[in-house]
Every structure is written in C-alpha cells, then in structure tokens.
Protein backbone atom coordinates (compact mmCIF):
# COMPACT_ATOMS: atom_id res chain seq x y z
CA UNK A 1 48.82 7.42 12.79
CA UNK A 2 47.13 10.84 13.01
CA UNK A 3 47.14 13.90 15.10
CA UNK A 4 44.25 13.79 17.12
CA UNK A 5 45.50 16.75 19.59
CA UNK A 6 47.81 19.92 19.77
CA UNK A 7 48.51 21.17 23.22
CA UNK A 8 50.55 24.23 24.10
CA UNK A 9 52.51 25.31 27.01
CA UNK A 10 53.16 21.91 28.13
CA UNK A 11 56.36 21.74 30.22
CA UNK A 12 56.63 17.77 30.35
CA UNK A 13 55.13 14.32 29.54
CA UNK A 14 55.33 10.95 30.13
CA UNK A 15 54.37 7.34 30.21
CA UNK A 16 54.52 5.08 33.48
CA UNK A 17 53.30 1.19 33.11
CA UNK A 18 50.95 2.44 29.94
CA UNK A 19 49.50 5.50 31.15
CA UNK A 20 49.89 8.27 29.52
CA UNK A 21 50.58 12.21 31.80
CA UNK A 22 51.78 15.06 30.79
CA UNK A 23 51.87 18.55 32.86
CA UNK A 24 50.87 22.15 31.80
CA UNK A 25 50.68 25.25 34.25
CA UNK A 26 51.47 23.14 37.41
CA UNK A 27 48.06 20.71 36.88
CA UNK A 28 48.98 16.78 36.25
CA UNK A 29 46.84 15.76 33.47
CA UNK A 30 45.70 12.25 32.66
CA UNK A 31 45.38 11.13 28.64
CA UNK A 32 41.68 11.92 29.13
CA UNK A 33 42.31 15.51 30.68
CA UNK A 34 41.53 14.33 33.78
CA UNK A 35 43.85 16.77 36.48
CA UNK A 36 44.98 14.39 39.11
CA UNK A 37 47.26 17.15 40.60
CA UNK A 38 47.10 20.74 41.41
CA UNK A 39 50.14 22.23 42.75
CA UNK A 40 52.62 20.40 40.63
CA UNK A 41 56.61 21.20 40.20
CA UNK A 42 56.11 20.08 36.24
CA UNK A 43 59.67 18.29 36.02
CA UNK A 44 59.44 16.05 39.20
CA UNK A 45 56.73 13.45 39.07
CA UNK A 46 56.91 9.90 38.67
CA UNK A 47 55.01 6.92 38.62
CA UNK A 48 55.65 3.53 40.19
CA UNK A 49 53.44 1.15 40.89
CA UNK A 50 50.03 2.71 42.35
CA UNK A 51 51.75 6.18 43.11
CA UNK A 52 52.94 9.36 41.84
CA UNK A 53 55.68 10.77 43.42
CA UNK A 54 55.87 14.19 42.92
CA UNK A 55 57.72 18.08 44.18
CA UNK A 56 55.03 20.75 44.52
CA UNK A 57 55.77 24.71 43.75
CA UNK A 58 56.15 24.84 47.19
CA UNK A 59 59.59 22.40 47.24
CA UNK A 60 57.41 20.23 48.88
CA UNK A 61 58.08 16.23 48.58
CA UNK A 62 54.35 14.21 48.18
CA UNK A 63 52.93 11.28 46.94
CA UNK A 64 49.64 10.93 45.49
CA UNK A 65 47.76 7.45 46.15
CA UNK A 66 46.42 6.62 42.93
CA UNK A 67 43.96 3.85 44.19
CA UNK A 68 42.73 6.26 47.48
CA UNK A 69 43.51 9.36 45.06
CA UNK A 70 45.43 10.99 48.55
CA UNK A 71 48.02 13.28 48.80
CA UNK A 72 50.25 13.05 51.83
CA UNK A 73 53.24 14.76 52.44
CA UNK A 74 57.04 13.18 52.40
CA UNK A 75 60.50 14.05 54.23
CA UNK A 76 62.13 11.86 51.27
CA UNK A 77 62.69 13.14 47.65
CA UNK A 78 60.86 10.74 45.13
CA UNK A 79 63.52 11.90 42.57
CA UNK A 80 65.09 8.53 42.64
CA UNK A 81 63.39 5.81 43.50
CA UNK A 82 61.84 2.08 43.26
CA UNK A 83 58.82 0.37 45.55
CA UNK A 84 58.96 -3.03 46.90
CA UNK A 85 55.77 -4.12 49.22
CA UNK A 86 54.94 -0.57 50.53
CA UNK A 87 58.43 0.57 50.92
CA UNK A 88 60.43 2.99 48.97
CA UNK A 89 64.51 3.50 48.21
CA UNK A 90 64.70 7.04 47.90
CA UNK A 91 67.15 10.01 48.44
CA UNK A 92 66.52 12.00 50.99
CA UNK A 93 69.04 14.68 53.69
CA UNK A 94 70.09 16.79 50.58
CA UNK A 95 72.90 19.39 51.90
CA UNK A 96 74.97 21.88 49.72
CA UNK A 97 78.07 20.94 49.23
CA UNK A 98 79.87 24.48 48.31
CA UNK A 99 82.96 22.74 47.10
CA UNK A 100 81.55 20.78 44.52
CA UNK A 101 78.81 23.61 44.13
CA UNK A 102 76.26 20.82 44.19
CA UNK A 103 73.95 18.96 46.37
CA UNK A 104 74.39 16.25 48.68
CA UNK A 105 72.44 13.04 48.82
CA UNK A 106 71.77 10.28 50.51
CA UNK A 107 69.60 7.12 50.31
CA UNK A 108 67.76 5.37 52.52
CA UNK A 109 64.63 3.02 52.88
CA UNK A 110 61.16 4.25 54.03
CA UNK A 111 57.92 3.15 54.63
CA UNK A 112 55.33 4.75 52.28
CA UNK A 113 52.43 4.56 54.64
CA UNK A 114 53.99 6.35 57.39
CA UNK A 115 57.77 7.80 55.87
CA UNK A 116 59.33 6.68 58.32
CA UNK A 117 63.20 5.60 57.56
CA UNK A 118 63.95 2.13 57.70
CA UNK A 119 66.95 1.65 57.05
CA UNK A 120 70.08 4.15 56.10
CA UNK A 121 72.75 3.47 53.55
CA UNK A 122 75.27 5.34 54.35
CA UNK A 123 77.62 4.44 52.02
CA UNK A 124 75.60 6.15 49.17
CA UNK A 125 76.11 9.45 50.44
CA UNK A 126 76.55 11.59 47.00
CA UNK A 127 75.01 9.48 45.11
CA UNK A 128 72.86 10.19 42.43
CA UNK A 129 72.25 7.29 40.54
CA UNK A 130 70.80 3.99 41.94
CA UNK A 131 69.58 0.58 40.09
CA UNK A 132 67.86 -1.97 42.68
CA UNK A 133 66.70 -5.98 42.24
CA UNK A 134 66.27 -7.63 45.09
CA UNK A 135 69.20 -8.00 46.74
CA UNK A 136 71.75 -5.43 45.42
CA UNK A 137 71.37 -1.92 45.51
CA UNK A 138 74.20 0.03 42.69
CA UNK A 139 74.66 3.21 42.87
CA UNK A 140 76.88 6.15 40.94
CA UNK A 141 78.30 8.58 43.17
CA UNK A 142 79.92 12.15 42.26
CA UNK A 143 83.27 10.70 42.81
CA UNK A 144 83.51 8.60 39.72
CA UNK A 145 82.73 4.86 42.00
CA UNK A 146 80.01 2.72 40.76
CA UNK A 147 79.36 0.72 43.98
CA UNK A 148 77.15 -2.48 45.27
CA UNK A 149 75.28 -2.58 48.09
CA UNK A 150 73.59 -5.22 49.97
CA UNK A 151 69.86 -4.19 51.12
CA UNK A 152 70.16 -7.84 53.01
CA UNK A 153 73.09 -7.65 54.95
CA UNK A 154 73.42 -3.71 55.05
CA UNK A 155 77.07 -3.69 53.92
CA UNK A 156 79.22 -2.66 50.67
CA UNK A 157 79.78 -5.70 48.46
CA UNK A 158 82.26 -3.56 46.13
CA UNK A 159 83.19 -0.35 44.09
CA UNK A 160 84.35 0.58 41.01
CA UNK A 161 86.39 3.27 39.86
CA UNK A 162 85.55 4.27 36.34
CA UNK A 163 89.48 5.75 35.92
CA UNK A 164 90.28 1.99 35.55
CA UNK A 165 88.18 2.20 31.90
CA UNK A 166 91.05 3.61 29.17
CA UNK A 167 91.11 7.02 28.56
CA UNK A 168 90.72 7.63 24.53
CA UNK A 169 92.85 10.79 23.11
CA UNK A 170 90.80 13.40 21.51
CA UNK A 171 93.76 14.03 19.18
CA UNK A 172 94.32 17.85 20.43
CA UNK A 173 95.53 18.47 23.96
CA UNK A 174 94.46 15.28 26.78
CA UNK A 175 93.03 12.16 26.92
CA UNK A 176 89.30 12.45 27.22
CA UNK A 177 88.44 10.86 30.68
CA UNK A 178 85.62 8.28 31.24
CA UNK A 179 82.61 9.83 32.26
CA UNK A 180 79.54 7.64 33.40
CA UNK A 181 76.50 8.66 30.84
CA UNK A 182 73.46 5.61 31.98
CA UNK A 183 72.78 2.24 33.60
CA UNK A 184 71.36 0.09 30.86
CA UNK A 185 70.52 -2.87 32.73
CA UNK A 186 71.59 -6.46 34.16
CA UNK A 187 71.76 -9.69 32.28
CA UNK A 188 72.46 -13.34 33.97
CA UNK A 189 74.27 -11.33 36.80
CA UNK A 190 76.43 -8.61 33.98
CA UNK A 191 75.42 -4.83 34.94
CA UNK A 192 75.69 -3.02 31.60
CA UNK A 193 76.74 0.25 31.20
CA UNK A 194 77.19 3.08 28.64
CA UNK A 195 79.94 5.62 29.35
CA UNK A 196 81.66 8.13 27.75
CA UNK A 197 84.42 7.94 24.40
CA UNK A 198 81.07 5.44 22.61
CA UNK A 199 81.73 2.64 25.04
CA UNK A 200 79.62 0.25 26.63
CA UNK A 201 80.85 -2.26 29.70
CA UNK A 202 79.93 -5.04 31.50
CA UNK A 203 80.40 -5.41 35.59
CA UNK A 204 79.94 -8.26 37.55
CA UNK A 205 76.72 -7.54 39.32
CA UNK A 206 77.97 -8.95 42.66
CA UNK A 207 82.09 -8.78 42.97
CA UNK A 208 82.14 -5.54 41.02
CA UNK A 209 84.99 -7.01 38.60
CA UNK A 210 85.24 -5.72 35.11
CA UNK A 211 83.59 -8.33 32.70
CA UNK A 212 83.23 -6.80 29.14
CA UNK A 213 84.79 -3.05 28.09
CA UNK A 214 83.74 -2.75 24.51
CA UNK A 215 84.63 -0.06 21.86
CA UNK A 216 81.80 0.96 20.15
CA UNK A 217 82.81 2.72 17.59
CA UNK A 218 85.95 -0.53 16.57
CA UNK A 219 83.52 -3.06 17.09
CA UNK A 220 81.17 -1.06 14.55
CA UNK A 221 83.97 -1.10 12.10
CA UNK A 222 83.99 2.72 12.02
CA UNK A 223 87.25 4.29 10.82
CA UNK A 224 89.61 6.02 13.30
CA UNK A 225 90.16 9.89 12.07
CA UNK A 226 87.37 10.00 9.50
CA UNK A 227 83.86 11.96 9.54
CA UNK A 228 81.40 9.29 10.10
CA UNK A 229 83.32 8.09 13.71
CA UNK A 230 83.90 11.48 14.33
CA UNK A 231 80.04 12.02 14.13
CA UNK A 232 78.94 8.69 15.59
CA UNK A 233 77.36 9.67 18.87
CA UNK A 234 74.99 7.48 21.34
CA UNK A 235 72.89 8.96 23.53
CA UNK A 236 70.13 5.91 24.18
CA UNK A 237 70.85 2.12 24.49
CA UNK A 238 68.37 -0.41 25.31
CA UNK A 239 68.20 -3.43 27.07
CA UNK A 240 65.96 -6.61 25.54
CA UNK A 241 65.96 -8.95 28.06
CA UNK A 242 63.92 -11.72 26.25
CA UNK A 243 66.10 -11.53 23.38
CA UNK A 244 69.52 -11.05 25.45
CA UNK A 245 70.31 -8.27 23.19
CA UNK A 246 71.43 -4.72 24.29
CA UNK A 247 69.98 -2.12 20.94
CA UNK A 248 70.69 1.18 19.97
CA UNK A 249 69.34 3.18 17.03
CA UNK A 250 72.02 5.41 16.53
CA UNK A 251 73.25 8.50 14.21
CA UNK A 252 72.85 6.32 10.96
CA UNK A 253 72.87 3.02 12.28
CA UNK A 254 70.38 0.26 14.21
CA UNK A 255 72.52 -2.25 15.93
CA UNK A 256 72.30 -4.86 18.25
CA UNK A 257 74.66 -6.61 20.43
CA UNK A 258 74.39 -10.43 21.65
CA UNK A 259 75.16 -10.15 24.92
CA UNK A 260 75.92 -13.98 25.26
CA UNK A 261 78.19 -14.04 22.40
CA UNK A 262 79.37 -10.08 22.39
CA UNK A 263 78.87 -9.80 18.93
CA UNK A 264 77.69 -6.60 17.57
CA UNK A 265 75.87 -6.43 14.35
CA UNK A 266 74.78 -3.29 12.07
CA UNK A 267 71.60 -4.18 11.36
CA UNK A 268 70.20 -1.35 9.47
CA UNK A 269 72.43 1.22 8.07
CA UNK A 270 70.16 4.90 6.91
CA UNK A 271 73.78 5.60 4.27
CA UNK A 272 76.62 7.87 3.86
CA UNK A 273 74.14 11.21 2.30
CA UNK A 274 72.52 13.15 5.12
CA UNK A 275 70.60 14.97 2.75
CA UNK A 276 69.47 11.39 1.35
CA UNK A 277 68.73 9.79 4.61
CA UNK A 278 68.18 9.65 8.25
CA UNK A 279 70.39 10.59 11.13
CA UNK A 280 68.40 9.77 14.59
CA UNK A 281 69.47 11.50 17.68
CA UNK A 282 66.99 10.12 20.62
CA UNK A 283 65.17 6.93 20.71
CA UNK A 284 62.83 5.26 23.52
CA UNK A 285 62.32 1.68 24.12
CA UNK A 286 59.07 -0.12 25.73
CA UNK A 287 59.83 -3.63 26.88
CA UNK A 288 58.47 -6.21 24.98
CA UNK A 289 57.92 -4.08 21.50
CA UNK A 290 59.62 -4.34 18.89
CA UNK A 291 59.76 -0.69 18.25
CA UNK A 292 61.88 2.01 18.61
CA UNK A 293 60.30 5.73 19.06
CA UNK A 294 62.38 8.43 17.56
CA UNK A 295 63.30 11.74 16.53
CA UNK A 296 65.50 13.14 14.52
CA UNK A 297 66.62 14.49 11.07
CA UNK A 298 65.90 13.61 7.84
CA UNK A 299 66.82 14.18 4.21
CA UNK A 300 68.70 17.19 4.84
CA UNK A 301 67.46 18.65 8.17
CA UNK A 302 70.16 19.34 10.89
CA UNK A 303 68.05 19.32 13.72
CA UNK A 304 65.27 17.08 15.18
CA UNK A 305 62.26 18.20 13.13
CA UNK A 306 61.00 14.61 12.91
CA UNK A 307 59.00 12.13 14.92
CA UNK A 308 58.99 8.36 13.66
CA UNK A 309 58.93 4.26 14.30
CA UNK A 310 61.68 2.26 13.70
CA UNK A 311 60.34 -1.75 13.53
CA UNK A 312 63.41 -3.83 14.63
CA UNK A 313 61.79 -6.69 12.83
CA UNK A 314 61.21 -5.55 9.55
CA UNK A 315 64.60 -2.90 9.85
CA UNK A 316 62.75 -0.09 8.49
CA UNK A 317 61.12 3.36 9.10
CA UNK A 318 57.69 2.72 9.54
CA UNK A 319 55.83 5.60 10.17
CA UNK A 320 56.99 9.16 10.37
CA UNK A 321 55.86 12.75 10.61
CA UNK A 322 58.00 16.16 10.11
CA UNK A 323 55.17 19.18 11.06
CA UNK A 324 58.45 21.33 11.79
CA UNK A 325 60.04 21.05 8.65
CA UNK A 326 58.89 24.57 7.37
CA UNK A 327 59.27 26.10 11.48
CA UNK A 328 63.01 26.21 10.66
CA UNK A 329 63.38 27.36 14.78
CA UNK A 330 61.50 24.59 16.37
CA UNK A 331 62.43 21.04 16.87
CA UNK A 332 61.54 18.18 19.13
CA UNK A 333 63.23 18.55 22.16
CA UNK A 334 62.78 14.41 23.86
CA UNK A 335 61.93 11.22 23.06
CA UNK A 336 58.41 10.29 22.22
CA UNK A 337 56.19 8.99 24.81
CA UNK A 338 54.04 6.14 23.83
CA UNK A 339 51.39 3.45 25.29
CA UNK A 340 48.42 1.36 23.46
CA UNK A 341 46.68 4.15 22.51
CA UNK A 342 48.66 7.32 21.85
CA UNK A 343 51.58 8.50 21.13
CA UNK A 344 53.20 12.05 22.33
CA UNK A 345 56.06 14.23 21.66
CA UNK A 346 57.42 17.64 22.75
CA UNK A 347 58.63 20.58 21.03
CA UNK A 348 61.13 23.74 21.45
CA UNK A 349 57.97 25.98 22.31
CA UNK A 350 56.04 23.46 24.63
CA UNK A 351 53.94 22.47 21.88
CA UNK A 352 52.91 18.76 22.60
CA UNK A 353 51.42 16.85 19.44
CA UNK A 354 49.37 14.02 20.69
CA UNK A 355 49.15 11.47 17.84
CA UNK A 356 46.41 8.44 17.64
CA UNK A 357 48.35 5.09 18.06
CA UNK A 358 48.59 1.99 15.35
CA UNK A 359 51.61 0.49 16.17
CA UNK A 360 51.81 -0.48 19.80
C-alpha cells in the first residue's frame, strides 16, 4: 500500500458496486478525475445500479444516467432509495413538521424514466429509514415503530415498538431508553438490528415478532460497573451472509456472532493497554472480503489518527498508516472507502489520501 494521491478540500467520497467518487467544490469526480457532475450538493449522491442520484446547489432532486450520461430532473428525493427494473422506492412530499422541528417524509414508488408515482405507501409517512427485498418493504419511523410493508399486496404486515426492548439503567438518574442506531441485514427470514445500550436483535422478517434480543456487552463477558464495558462502544456491525455470521470490529475487540447458533465469539482481542494497542472506532465492510477497513487509535493516540486492514482470516492488523500522528488536531473523520484498485479516506480538514490498493 502507498499513497499515490493527496487531495484537498474534498467534502465527501465514496464507493458504489466498485467505483470509486468522491466530490470537491460541487464537481463529482470519477477515480480517474473524470467530472461526471457539475452542480453537485457534495453530501447527497448515490449510486445504484446504472445511476447517480443526486441534490444539486439548487435543492434540486436529479439523476444522472450513467450509460446515456443524462441528467433529468426528479420530484422524488434519491436520499433513500433502492431500484428494481426501472423503478425506484424513494421518499418524496417532505413537509415541516414544527412540532417535532423536523421534516416529514413519505415513500412511494416511481418510475425512473418518466417519475411518475406508482404507487404510495402511506403508512411510511415519517419514515426515514427503509430496507427492501422483494416482497417486504421495513421501514423506521420517528415514532420509535419498525414496521413491514407489503409492496405486493399494498398493506401493513406489522409494527414494532422498540419500548418493548428493556430499558438498561445508566446507574445515575433513568433508565436509558432504546434508541434504533442501523439495519444490519436479514438472514433465513431474521431482520437484524443494532440499537442502543450495545444490543443487537433479531425480528421476524414477516410477523414482526421478537426473535433474538441479545446483550452485547453479557454475551462478550464484559464486566458490569468496570472501565472496559463502560468504554465498549459499537458503532458498525456487519452482515456476512455466506458465512451466516453478523461481525463487528469493535473498541478492542473483533467478534463474530453465528447467527444459526447465537453464539458470539471474541475472536481477536487488541489488550487491556491503550497505549500498547489498538482501540478501533469505525470500520467498513465489502461483501465477500474478508477485510475490515478501519480507523482508529493506536498505541497511545486518543483520536482516529490511523487508517488500517483488519484480515478476519488471519485475525490480525495487516496493513496500517498514521500520517496524522504528529498533526495532533487532525484525524480521520469516516470509514475508508475501498474497491480493487484504491483505497480512500477523509480527514478533519478535507484532506483525502488516496492510497494504491494490495489487498482487495
């Protein structure tokens, strides 16, 4: 691995199905500096499929063609989304709500060629999470109800109320309520989830029933009341769906979970010294690699000053690099972005260090 490229005043980047974007001074650039677009709101573009969706400067929703290499405008947000033979779930309507002081969404299902609205799920209004296979949409809404949708049949199949999950005490004044932090993914018909108080559960995908509620930080072994589970945080957990394992490299610790047996196993533990060790705080998965992409602290440092590879085969730190070690007020800022051929990473300053790729 080697720097090959150092480019400032980058406000984002990221890699969709291998290729590799990232966005300075409203221009979308391609790995080979090729500017696909120019009016570009630098934290709303995505990739699926053959197109970017994408918010100009403007406020403007569009979608850039990448076959064609059109822009056409949108009266849907691609903010959340996922394609299925020229159509698009996506939200769309957004009103303030001054109550909640936030907005209002729904979602709905449009035609890319032409936007025009399909179909309306009303039942997702205020929702701002959604997770889609082929039959079931799942969304999160602002009132604390995971629910499950039917794209076939156009009706609710359930909801969930995350006050059913136990509330954990935080030892000083109330019991810290369950807060809903990511969709990890679903396995033979179990939609995995991570939540708040370093727990993970496990919903039937089509009744909605609670399956699995598992304590992270018990299951782990981690003592109640001492420093290392008061420390133990997770911010990133990862779905293998050809192993059937749900991983997480985490503070100190790479574990894995069998999700057909529930058994969770430490797998690699960094040890007790900070100053001796490392503590990761952000990783990024890739299906079908065996690698984890990192950043975080090493040997001392509180903050993320390093980028590095963490083989899940061989349980080690494989390559690493700390360039901010002697910056003592930058850091890395995201998770590294990564395809076949480079690998980049973000900074505190909107430096982004492009690095030549050997272990993809």
């Amino acid at each position: 691995m080697k720097i090959i490229n150092n480019i400032d005043n980058v406000k984002r980047v990221k890699v969709y199905d291998k290729n590799f974007y990232y966005c300075k001074n409203s221009q979308l650039y391609t790995d080979e500096n090729e500017v696909l677009i120019e009016n570009l709101e630098c934290q709303s573009f995505w990739q699926k499929d053959n197109f970017i969706f994408f918010h100009n400067n403007d406020g403007d929703y569009q979608l850039l063609n990448l076959e064609e290499k059109l822009i056409k405008g949108l009266n849907y947000s691609p903010y959340l989304f996922t394609t299925n033979n020229k159509k698009v779930y996506a939200n769309y309507d957004h009103t303030y709500n001054f109550n909640s002081n936030t907005f209002d969404w729904k979602i709905g299902l449009f035609n890319i060629e032409d936007g025009k609205q399909i179909q309306a799920f009303e039942n997702f209004n205020n929702c701002n999470f959604i997770l889609q296979d082929d039959e079931i949409i799942i969304g999160f809404n602002k009132d604390k109800y995971i629910s499950g949708f039917s794209n076939v049949q156009n009706i609710e199949l359930w909801n969930f109320s995350l006050s059913k999950i136990e509330a954990i005490s935080n030892g000083v004044e109330t019991d810290m309520e369950t807060e809903f932090l990511s969709f990890i993914g679903v396995y033979k018909k179990a939609l995995w989830i991570l939540v708040t108080n370093r727990k993970i559960i496990g919903l039937d995908v089509e009744k909605g029933i609670l399956l699995h509620e598992i304590n992270l930080c018990k299951e782990l072994g981690l003592i109640p009341d001492t420093i290392e589970n008061f420390n133990f945080s997770i911010k990133d957990v990862h779905l293998d769906e050809e192993k059937g394992v749900i991983k997480s490299l985490s503070y100190r610790y790479y574990w894995e979970m069998n999700l057909d047996t529930l058994k969770i196993e430490i797998k690699k533990d960094f040890g007790e010294n900070p100053k001796e060790s490392w503590r990761i705080n952000r990783s990024k998965y890739y299906s079908g690699d065996k690698n984890l992409y990192f950043i975080g602290a090493n040997k001392g440092e509180v903050v993320n000053r390093a980028v590095g590879i963490f083989d899940t085969e061989k349980l080690e730190v494989v390559w690493y690099d700390a360039p901010l070690e002697e910056k003592k007020y930058l850091f890395f800022t995201d998770v590294p972005q990564t395809n076949n051929k480079l690998l980049g990473v973000l900074d505190s300053e909107n430096n982004l260090r492009i690095y030549e790729s050997d272990y993809n």
